[in-house]
N, C-alpha and C. Protein backbone atom coordinates (compact mmCIF):
# COMPACT_ATOMS: atom_id res chain seq x y z
N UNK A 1 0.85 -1.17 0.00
CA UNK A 1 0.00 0.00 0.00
C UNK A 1 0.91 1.24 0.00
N UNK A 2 0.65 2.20 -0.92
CA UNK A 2 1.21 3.81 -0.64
C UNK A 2 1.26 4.50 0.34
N UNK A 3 1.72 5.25 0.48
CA UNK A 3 1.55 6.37 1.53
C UNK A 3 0.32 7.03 0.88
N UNK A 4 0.60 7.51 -0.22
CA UNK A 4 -0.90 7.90 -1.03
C UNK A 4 -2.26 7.68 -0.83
N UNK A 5 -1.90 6.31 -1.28
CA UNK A 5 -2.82 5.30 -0.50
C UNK A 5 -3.72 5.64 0.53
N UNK A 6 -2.69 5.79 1.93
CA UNK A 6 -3.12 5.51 3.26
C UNK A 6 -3.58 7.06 3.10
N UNK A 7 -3.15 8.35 2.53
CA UNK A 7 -3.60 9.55 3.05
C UNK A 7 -4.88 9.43 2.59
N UNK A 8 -5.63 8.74 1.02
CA UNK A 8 -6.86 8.75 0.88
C UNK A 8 -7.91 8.29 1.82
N UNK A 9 -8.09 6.86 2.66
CA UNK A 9 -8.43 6.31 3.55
C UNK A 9 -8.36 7.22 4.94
N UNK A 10 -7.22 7.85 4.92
CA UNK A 10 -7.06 9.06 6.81
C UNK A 10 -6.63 7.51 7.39
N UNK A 11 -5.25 6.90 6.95
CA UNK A 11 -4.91 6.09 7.81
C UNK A 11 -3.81 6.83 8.27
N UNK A 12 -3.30 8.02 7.24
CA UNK A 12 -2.40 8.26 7.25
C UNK A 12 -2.76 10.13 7.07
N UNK A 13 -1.92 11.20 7.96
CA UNK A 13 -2.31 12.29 8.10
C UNK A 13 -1.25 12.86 7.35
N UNK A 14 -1.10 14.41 7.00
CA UNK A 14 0.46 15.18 5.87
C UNK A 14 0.46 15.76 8.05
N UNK A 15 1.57 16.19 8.21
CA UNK A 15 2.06 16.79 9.22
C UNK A 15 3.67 17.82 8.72
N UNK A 16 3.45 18.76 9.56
CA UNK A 16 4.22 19.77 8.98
C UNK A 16 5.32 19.88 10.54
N UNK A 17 6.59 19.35 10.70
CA UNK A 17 6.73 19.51 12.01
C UNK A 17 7.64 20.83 11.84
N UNK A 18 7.72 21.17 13.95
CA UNK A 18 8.22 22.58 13.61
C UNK A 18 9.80 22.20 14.19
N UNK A 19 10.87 23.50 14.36
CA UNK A 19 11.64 22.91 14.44
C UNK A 19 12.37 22.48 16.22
N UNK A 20 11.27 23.07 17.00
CA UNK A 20 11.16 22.70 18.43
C UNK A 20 10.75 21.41 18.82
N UNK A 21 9.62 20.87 18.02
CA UNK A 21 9.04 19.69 18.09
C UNK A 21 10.04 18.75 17.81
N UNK A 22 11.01 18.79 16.65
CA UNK A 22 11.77 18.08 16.19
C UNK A 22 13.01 18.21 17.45
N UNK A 23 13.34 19.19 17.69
CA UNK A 23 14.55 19.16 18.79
C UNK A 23 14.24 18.46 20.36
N UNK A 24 12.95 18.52 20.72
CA UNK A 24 11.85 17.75 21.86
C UNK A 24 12.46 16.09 21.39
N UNK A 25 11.82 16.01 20.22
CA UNK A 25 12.33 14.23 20.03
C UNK A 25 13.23 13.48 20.21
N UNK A 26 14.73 14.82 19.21
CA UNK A 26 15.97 14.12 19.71
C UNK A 26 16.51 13.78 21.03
N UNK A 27 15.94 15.33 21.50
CA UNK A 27 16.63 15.33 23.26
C UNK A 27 15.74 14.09 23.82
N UNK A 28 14.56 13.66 23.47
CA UNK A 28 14.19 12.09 24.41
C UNK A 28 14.68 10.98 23.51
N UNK A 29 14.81 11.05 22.10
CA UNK A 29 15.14 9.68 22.12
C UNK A 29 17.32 9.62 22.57
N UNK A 30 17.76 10.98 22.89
CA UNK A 30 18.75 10.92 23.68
C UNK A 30 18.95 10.32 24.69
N UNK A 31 17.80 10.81 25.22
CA UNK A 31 17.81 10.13 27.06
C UNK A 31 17.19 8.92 26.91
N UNK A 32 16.82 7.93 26.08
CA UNK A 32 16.16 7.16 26.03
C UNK A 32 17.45 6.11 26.14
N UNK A 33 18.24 6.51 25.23
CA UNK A 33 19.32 5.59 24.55
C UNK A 33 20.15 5.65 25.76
N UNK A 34 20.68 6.88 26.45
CA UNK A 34 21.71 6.84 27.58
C UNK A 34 21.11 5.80 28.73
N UNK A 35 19.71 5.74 28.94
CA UNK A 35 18.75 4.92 29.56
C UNK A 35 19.01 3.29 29.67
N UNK A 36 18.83 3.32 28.46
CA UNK A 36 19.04 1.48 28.06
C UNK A 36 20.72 1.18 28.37
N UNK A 37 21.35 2.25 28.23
CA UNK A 37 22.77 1.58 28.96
C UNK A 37 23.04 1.29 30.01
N UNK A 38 21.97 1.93 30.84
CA UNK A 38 22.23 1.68 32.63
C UNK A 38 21.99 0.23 32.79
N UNK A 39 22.66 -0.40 33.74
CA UNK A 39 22.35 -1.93 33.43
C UNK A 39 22.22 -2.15 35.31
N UNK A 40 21.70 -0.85 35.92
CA UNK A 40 20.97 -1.20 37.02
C UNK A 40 19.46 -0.86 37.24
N UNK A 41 18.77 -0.87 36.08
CA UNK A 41 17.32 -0.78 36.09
C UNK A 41 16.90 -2.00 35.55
N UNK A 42 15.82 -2.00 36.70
CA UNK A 42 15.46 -3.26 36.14
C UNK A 42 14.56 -3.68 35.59
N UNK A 43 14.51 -4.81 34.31
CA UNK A 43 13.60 -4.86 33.04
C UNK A 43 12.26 -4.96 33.03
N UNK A 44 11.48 -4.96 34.45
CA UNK A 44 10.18 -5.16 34.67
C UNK A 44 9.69 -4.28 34.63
C-alpha cells in the first residue's frame, strides 16, 4: 500500500513539524538511549 494510498483512507495524516518539536524528540530519544545503557534498572 502507498503512503498515497493511506492519506486517501485518513490512515495516514500530511504533518508539517516545527523545528522545536523536532529538537523535543531528539533530546528524548537521547535520554532514552543513555537509559538502556544503565544496566541497574530493572527490566520489569
Amino acid at each position: 500500500m502507498s503512503l498515497d494510498n493511506l492519506l486517501k483512507i485518513n490512515q495516514l495524516q500530511v504533518h508539517t513539524a516545527t523545528r522545536e518539536a523536532t529538537l523535543r524528540l531528539l533530546e528524548a530519544a537521547k535520554r532514552n538511549i543513555a537509559d538502556a545503557h544503565i544496566s541497574a534498572v530493572s527490566g520489569k
